[in-house]
C-alpha atoms as a PDB file:
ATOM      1  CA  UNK A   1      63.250 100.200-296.052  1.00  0.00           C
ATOM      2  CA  UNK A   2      62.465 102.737-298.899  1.00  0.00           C
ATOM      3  CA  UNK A   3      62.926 101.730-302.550  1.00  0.00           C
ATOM      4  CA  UNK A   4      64.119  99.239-304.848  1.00  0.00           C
ATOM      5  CA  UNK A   5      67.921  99.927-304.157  1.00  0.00           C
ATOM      6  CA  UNK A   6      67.608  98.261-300.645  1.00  0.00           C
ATOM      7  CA  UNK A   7      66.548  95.215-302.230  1.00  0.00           C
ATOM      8  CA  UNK A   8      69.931  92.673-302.298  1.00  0.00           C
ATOM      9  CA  UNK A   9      70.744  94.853-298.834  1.00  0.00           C
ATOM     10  CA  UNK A  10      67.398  93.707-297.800  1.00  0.00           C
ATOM     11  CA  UNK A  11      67.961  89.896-298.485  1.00  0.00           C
ATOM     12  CA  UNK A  12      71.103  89.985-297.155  1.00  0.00           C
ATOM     13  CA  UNK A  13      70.383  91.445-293.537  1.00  0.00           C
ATOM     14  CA  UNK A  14      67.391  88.754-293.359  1.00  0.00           C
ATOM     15  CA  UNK A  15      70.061  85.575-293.682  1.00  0.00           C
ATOM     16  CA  UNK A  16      71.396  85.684-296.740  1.00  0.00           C
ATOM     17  CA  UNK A  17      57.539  84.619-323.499  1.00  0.00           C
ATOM     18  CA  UNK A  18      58.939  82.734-325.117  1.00  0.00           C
ATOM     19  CA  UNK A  19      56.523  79.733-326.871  1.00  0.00           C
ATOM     20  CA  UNK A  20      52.733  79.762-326.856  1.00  0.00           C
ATOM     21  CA  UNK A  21      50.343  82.448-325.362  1.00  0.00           C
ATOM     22  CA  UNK A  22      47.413  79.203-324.943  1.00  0.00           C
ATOM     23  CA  UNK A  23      50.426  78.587-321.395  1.00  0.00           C
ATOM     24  CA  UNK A  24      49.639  82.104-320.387  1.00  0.00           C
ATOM     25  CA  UNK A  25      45.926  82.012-320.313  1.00  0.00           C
ATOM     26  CA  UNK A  26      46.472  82.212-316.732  1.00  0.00           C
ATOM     27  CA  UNK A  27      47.203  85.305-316.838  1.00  0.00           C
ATOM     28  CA  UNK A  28      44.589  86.724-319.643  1.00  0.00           C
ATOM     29  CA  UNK A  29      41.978  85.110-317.363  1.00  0.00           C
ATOM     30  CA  UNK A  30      43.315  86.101-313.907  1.00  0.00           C
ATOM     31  CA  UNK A  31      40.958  88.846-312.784  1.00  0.00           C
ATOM     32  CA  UNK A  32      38.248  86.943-313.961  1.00  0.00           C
ATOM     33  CA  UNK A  33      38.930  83.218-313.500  1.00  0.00           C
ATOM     34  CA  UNK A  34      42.217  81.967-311.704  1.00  0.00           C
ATOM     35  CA  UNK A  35      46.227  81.866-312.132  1.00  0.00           C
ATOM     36  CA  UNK A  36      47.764  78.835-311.797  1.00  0.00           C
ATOM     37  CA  UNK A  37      51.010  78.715-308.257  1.00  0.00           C
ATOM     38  CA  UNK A  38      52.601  75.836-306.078  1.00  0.00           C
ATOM     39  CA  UNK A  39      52.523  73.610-302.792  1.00  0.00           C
ATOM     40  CA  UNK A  40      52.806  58.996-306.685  1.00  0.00           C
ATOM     41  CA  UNK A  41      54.827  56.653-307.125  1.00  0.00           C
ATOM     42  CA  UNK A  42      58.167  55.796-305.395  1.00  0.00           C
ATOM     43  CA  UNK A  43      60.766  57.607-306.797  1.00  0.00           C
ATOM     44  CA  UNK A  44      63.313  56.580-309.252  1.00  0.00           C
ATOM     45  CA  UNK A  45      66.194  54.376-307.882  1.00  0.00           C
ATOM     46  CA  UNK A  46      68.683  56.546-308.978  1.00  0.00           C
ATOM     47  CA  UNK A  47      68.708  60.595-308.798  1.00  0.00           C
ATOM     48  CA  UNK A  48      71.565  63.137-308.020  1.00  0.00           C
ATOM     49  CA  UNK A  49      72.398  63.647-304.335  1.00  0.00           C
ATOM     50  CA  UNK A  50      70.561  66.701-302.674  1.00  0.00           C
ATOM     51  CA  UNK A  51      72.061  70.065-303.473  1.00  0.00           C
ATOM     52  CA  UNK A  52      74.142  71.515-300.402  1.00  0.00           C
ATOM     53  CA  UNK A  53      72.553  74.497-298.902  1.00  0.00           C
ATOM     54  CA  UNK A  54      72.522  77.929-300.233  1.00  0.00           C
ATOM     55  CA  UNK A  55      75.267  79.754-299.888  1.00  0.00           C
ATOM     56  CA  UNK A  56      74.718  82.490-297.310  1.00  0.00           C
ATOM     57  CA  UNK A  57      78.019  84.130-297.024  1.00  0.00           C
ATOM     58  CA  UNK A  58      78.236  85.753-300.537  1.00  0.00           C
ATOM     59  CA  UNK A  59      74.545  85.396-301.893  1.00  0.00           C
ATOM     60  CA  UNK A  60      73.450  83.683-305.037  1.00  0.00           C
ATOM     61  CA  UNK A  61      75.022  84.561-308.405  1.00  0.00           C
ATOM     62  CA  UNK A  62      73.357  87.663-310.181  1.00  0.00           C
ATOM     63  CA  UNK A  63      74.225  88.822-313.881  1.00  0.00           C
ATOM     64  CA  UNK A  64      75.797  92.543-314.421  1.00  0.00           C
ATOM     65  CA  UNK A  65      73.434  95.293-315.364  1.00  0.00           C
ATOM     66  CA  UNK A  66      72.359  95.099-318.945  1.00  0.00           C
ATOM     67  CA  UNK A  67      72.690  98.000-322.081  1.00  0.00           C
ATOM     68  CA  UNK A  68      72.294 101.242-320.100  1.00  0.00           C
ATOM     69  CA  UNK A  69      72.260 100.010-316.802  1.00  0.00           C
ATOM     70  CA  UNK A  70      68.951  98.159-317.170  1.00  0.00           C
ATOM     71  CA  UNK A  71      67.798  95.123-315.135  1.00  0.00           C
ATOM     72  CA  UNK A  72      69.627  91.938-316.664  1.00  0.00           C
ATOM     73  CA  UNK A  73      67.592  89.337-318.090  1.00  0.00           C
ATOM     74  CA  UNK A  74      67.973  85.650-317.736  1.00  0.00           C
ATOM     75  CA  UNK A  75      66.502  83.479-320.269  1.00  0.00           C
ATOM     76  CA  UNK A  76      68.192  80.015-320.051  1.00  0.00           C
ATOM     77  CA  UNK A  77      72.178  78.648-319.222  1.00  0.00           C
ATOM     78  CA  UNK A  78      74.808  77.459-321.339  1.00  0.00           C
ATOM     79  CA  UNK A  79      73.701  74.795-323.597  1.00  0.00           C
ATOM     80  CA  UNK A  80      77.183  72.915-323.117  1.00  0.00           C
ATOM     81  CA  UNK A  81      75.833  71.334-320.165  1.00  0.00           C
ATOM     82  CA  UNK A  82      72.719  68.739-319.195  1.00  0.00           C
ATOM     83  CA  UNK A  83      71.311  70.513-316.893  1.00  0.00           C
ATOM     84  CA  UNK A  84      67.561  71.937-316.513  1.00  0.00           C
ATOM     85  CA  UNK A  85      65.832  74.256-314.105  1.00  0.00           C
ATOM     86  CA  UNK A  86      62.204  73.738-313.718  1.00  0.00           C
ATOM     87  CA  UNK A  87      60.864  76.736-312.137  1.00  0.00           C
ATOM     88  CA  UNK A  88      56.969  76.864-310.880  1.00  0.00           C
ATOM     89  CA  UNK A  89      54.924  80.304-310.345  1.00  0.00           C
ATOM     90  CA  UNK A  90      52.941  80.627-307.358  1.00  0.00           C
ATOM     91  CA  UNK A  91      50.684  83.045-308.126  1.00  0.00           C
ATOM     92  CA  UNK A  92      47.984  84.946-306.490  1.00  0.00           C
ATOM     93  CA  UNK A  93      46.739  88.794-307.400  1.00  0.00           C
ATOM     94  CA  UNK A  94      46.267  90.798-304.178  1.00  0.00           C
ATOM     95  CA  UNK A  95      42.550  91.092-305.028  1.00  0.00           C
ATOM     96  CA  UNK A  96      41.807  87.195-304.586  1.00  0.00           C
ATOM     97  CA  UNK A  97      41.118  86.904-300.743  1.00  0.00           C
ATOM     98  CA  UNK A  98      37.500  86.513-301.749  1.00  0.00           C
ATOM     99  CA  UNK A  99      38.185  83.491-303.759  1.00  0.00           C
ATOM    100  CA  UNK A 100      40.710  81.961-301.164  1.00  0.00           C
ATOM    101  CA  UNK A 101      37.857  82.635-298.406  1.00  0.00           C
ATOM    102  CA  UNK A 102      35.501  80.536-300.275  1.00  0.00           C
ATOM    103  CA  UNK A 103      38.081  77.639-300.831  1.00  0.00           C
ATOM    104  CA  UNK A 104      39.826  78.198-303.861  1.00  0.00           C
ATOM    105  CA  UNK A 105      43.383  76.855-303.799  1.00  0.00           C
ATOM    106  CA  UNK A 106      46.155  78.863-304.990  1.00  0.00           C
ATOM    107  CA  UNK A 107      48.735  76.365-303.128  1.00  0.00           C
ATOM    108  CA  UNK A 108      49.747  73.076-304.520  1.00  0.00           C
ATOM    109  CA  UNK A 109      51.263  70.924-301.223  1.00  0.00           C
ATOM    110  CA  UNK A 110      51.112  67.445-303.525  1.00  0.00           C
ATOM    111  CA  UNK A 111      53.690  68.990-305.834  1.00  0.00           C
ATOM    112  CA  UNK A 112      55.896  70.209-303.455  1.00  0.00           C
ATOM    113  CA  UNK A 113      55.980  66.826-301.771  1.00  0.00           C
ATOM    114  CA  UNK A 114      56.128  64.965-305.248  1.00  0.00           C
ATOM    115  CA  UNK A 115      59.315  67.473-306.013  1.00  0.00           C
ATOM    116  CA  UNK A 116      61.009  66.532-302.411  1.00  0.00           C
ATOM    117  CA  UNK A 117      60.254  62.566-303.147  1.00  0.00           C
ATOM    118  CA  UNK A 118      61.465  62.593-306.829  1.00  0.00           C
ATOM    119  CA  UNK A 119      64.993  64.423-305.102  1.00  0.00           C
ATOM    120  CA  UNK A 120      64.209  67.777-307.465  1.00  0.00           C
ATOM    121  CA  UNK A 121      65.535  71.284-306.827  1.00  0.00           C
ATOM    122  CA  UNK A 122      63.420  73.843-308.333  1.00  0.00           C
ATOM    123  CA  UNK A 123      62.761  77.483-308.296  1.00  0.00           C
ATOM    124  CA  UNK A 124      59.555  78.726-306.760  1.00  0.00           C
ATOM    125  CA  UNK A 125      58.677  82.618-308.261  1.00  0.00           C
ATOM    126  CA  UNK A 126      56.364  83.396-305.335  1.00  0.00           C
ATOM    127  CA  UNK A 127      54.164  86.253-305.444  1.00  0.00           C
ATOM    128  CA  UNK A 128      53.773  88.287-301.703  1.00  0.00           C
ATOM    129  CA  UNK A 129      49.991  88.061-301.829  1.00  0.00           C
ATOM    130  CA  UNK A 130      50.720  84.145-302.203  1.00  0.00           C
ATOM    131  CA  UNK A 131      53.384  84.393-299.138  1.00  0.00           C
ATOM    132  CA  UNK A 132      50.506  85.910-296.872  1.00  0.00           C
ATOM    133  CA  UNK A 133      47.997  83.787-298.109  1.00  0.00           C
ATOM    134  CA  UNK A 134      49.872  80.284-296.911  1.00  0.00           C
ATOM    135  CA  UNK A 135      52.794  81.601-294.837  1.00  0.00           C
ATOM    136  CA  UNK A 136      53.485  78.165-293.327  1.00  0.00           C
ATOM    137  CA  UNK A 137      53.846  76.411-296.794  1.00  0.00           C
ATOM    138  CA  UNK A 138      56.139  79.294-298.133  1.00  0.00           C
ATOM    139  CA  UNK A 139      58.382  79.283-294.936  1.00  0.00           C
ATOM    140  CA  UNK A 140      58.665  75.135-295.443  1.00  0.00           C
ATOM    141  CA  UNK A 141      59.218  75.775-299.269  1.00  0.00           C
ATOM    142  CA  UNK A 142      62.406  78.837-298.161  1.00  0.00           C
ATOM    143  CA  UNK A 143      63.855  76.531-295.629  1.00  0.00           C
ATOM    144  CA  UNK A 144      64.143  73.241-297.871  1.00  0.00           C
ATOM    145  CA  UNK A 145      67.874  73.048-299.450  1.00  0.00           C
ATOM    146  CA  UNK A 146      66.021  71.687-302.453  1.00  0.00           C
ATOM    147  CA  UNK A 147      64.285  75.016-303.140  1.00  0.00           C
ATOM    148  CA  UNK A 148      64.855  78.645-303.634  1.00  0.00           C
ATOM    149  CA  UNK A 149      62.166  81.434-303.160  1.00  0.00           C
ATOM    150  CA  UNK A 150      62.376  84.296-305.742  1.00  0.00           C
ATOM    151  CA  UNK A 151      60.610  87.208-306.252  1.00  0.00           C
ATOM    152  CA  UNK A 152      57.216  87.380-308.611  1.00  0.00           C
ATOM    153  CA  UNK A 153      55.976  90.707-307.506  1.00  0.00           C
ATOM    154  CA  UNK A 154      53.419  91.542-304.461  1.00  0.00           C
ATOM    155  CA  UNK A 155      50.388  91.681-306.581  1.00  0.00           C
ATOM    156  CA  UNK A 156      50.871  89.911-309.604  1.00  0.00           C
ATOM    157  CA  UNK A 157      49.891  93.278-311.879  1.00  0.00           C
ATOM    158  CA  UNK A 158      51.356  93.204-315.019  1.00  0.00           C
ATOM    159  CA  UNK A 159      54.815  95.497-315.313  1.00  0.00           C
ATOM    160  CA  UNK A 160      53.729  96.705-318.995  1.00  0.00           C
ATOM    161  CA  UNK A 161      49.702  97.153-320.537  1.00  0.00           C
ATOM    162  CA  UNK A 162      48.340  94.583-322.481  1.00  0.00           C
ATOM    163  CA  UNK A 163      49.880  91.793-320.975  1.00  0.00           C
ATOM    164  CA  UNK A 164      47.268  89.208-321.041  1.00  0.00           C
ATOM    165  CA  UNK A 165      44.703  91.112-319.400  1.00  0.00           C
ATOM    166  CA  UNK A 166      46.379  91.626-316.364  1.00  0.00           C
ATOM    167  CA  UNK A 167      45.915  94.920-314.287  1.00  0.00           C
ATOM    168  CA  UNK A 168      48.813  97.208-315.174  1.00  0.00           C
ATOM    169  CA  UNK A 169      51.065  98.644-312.478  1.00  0.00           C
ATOM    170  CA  UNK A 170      52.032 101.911-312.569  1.00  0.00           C
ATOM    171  CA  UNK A 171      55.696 102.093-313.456  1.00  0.00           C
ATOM    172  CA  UNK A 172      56.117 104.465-309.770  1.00  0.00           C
ATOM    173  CA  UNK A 173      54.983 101.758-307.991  1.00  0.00           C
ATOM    174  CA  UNK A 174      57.219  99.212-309.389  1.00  0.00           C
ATOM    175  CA  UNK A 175      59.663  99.397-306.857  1.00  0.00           C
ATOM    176  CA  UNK A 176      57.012  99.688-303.681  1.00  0.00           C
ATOM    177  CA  UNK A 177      55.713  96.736-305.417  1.00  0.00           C
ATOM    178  CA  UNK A 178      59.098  94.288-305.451  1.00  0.00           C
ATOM    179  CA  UNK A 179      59.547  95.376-302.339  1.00  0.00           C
ATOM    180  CA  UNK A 180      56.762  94.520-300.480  1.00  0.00           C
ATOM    181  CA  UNK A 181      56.937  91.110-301.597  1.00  0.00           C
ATOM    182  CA  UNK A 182      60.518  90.344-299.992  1.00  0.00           C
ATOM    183  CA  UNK A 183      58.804  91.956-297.016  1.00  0.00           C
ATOM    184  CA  UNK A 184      55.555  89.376-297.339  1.00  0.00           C
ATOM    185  CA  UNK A 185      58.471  86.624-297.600  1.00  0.00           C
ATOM    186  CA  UNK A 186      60.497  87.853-294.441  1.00  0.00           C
ATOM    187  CA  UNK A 187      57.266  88.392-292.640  1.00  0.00           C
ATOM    188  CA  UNK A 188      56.175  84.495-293.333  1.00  0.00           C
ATOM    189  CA  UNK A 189      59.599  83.174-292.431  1.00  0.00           C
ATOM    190  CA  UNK A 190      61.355  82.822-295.820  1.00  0.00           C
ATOM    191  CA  UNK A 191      64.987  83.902-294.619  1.00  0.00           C
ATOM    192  CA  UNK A 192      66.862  83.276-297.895  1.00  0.00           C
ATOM    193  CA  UNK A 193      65.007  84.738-300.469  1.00  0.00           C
ATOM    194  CA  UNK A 194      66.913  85.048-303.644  1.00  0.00           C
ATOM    195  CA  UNK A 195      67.527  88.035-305.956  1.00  0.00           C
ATOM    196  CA  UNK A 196      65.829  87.096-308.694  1.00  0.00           C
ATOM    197  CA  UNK A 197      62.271  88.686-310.278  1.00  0.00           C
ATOM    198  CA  UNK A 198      59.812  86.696-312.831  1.00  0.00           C
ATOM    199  CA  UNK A 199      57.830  89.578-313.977  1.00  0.00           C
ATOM    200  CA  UNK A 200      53.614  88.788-314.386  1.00  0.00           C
ATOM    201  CA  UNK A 201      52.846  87.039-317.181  1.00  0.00           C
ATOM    202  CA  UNK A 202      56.980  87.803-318.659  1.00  0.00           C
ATOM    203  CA  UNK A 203      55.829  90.938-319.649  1.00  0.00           C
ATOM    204  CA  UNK A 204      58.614  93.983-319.853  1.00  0.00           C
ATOM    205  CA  UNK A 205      60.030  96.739-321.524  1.00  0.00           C
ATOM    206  CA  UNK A 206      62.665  99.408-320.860  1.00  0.00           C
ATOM    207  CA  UNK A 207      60.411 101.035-318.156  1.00  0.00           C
ATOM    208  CA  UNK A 208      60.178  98.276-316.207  1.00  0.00           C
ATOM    209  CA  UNK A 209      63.600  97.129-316.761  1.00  0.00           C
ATOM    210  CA  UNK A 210      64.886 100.384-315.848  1.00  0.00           C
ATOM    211  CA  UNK A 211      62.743  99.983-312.671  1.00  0.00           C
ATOM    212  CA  UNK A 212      64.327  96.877-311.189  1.00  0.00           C
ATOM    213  CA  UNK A 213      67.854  98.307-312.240  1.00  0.00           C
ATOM    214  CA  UNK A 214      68.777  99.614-308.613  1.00  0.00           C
ATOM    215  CA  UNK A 215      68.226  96.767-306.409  1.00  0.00           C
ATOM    216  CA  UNK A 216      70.649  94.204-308.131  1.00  0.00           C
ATOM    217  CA  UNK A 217      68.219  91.648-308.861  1.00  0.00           C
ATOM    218  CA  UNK A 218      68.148  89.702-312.095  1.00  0.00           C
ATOM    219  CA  UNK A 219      65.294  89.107-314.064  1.00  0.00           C
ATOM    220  CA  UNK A 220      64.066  85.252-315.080  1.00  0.00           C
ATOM    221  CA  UNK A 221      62.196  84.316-317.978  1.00  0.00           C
ATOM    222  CA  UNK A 222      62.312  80.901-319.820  1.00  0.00           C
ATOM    223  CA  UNK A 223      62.932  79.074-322.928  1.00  0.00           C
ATOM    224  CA  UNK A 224      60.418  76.252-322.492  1.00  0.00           C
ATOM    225  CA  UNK A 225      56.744  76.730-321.727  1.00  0.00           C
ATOM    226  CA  UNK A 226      54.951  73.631-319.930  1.00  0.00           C
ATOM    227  CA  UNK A 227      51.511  74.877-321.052  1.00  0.00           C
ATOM    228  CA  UNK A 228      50.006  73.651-317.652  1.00  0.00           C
ATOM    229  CA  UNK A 229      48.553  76.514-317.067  1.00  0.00           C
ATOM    230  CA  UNK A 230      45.011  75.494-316.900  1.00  0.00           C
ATOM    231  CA  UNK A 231      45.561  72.164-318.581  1.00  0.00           C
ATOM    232  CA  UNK A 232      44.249  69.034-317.444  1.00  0.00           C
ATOM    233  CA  UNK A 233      45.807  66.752-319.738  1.00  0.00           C
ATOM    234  CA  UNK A 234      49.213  65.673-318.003  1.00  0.00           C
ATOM    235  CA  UNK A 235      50.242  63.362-320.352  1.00  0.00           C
ATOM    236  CA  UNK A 236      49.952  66.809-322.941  1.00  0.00           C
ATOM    237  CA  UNK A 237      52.088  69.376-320.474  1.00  0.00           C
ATOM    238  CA  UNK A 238      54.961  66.424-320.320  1.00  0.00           C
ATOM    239  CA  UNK A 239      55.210  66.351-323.892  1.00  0.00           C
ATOM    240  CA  UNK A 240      55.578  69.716-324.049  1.00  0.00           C
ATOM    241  CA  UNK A 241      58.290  70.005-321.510  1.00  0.00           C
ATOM    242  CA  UNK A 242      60.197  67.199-322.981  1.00  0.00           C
ATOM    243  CA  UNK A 243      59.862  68.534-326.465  1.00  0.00           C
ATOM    244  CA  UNK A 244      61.168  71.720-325.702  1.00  0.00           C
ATOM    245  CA  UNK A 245      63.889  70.759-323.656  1.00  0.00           C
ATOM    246  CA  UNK A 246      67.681  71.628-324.469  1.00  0.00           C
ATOM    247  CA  UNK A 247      70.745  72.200-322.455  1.00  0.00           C
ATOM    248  CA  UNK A 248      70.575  74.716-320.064  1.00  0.00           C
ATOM    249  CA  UNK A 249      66.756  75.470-320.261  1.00  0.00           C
ATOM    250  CA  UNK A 250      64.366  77.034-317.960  1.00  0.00           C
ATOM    251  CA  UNK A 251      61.011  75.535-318.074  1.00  0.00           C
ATOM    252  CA  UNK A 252      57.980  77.792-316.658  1.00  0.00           C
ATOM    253  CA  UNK A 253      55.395  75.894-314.699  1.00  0.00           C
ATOM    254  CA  UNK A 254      52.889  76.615-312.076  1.00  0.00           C
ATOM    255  CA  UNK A 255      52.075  75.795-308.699  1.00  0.00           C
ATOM    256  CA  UNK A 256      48.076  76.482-307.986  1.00  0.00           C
ATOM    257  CA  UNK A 257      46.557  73.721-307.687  1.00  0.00           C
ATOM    258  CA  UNK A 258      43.160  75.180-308.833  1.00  0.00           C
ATOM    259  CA  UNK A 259      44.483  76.536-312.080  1.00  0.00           C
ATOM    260  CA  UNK A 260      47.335  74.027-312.940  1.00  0.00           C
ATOM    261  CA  UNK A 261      45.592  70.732-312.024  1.00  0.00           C
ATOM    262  CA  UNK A 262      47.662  68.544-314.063  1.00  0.00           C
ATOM    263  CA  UNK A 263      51.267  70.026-313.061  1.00  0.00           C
ATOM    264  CA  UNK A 264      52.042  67.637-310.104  1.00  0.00           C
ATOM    265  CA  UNK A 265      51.384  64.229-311.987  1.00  0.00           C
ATOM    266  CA  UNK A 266      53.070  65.566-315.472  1.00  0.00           C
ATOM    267  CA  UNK A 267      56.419  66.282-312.939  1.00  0.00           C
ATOM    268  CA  UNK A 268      56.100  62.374-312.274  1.00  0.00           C
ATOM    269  CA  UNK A 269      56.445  62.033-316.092  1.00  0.00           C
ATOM    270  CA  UNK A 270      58.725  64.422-316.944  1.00  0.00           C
ATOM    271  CA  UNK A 271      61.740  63.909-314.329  1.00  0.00           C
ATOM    272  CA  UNK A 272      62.227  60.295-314.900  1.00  0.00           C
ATOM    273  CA  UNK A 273      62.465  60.561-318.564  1.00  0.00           C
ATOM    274  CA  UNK A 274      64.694  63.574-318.347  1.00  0.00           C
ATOM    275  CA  UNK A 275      66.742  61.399-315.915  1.00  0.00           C
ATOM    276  CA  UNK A 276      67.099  58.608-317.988  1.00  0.00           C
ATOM    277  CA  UNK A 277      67.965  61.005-320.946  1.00  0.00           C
ATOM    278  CA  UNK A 278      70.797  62.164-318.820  1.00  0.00           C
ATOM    279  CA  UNK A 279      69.838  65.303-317.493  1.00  0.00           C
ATOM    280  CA  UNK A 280      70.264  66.699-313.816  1.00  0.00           C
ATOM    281  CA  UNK A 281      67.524  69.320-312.275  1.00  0.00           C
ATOM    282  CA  UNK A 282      69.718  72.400-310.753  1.00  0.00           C
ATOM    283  CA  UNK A 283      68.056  75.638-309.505  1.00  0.00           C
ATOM    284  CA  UNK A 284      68.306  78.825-311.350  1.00  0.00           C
ATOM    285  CA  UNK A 285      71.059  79.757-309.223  1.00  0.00           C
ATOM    286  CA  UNK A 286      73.055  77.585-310.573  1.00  0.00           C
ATOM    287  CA  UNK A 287      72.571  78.412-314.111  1.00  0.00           C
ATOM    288  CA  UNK A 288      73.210  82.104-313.593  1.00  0.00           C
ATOM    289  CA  UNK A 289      76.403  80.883-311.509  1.00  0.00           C
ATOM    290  CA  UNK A 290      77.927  79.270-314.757  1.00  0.00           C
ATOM    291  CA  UNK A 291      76.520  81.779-316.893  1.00  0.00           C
ATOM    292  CA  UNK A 292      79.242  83.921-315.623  1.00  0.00           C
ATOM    293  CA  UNK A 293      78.755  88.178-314.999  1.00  0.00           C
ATOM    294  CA  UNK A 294      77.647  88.805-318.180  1.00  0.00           C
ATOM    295  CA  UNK A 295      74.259  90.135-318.856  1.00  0.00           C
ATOM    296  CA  UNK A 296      71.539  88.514-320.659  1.00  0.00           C
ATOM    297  CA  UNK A 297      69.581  90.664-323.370  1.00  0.00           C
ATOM    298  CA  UNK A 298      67.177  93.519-322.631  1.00  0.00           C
ATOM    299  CA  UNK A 299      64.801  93.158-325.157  1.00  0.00           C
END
C-alpha cells in the first residue's frame, strides 16, 4: 500500500491544545525524559450497559473534508447531550527501544483493566512504535467492544516545528508516517482500527492538514486537558477533568505508566462522580456520529 489515500481502504480490507501547556510537558520532554501512553475498588453499582460492537459493515462515522479540502478536525460533540469521551495517548517515539530494553514502561495494563471494571469505553490514540513495542496488549485493547484503536502517528514526531520540543517530521513523510502505523496495528492484531488521527503533541497547520486530506481520516483534538501527563497528584488530574467538563467533551489523557503515574487511580475518581452527575462515557465514534457530516474547523 502506497500513500495516505489507501488509508480508510486500508482499514476496511483488514475487518472493518486546547488548556495548559504544564499537560503537554510530555511532549517538550520526550526525547529527553519520557511521554506519558496506556495498558481498585469494585465498581460502581450502577453504569451504562456495554456498548455493542463496532460497526464493521459501514465503518465508523468520519466528518467531511474541511475549507479547501483539508483534513477535518474534531474538537468535542454537541453540547446538547451528557455524554463524554475520555480518550488516553499511548505514546512511544520510535527512538525509545533503548529505554523499553532497560525497563521503562510505556504501557499502562492497570488502567486498561480499571477502564474494563468501571464498564468505560474510551478511545486509545496509539502510536505504531507503541503497537510493536506491546503487540499483545494493543491486540487485547482492538478486540475489546469497550475500546477503539486510532491512529497517533508511527513515531510520535511532531507534524509542525516547535511543538514542544518534539522532533519535526518532514511534511513528505507525513503520509509514509500514518501509514505505517495502521500497518504496526494490523501487524499486532488490531483488526478494527478506526479512522481517526491525534496528531503529536495537537500540533498542526495547513501543511499537515493538507497531508492527512486524502485518506479520509478525521483529526481528534480535545476540549479538556487532564494534566496527567507527568503528574503524580491524582486527586489534582481529577479536578481538572471534572472542572473542565461540559457536554460533549473530549478529555486528553495518557496511558504510560512511567510518565502518567497518577492516570489510572484519578479514572477511579473521575468516572463515579461524572456518573453520579449524570453523564455517560461514549467513544469518539460516537460523538463524530451525532456530530453529523459537517466539518469541524481547520485552524
Amino acid at each position: 500500500m502506497s500513500g495516505l489515500s489507501d488509508f480508510t481502504g486500508y482499514r476496511l480490507r483488514v475487518t472493518t491544545l486546547t488548556a495548559r501547556v504544564p499537560a503537554f510537558a510530555v511532549c517538550a520532554l520526550l526525547a529527553a525524559v519520557t511521554v506519558a501512553g496506556c495498558g481498585s475498588e469494585a465498581a460502581p453499582k450502577k453504569s451504562e450497559p456495554l456498548p455493542s460492537p463496532k460497526a464493521k459493515a459501514s465503518g465508523p462515522p468520519t466528518l467531511a473534508p474541511g475549507p479547501q479540502g483539508l483534513a477535518p478536525v474534531f474538537k468535542n460533540g454537541v453540547r446538547s447531550e451528557k455524554v463524554v469521551a475520555l480518550t488516553f495517548d499511548a505514546d512511544m517515539t520510535a527512538d525509545q527501544g533503548k529505554r523499553a530494553a532497560r525497563g521503562e514502561r510505556f504501557d499502562n495494563p492497570e488502567l486498561i483493566r480499571t477502564l474494563k471494571q468501571y464498564k468505560v469505553p474510551a478511545t486509545v490514540f496509539m502510536t505504531g512504535r507503541w503497537a510493536e513495542e506491546y503487540p499483545a496488549q494493543a491486540k487485547a485493547i482492538g478486540a475489546d467492544p469497550l475500546f477503539e484503536v486510532a491512529n497517533h502517528s508511527y513515531s510520535h514526531y511532531a507534524f509542525t516545528k516547535d511543538c514542544y520540543g518534539l522532533p519535526t517530521i518532514a511534511p513528505k513523510d507525513m503520509k509514509a508516517d500514518v501509514e505505517r502505523a495502521f500497518k504496526a496495528f494490523e501487524k499486532a492484531g488490531v483488526a478494527d482500527a478506526v479512522p481517526y488521527f491525534r496528531f503529536p503533541g495537537g500540533c498542526y497547520d495547513r501543511t499537515a492538514l493538507r497531508a492527512l486530506a486524502a485518506g479520509g481520516v478525521t483529526a481528534v483534538q480535545w476540549d479538556v486537558v487532564s494534566g496527567d501527563a507527568f503528574a503524580t497528584d491524582a486527586d489534582a488530574v481529577a479536578a481538572d477533568v471534572l472542572g473542565g467538563v461540559r457536554p460533549g467533551s473530549v478529555v486528553v489523557m495518557h496511558c504510560t505508566r512511567s510518565a502518567a503515574p497518577a492516570t489510572e487511580k484519578a479514572i477511579r475518581t473521575i468516572v463515579p462522580e461524572l456518573r453520579k452527575q449524570g453523564y455517560r462515557f461514549v467513544r469518539v465514534s460516537e460523538l463524530i456520529g451525532a456530530a453529523g457530516p459537517a466539518a469541524g474547523p481547520a485552524r
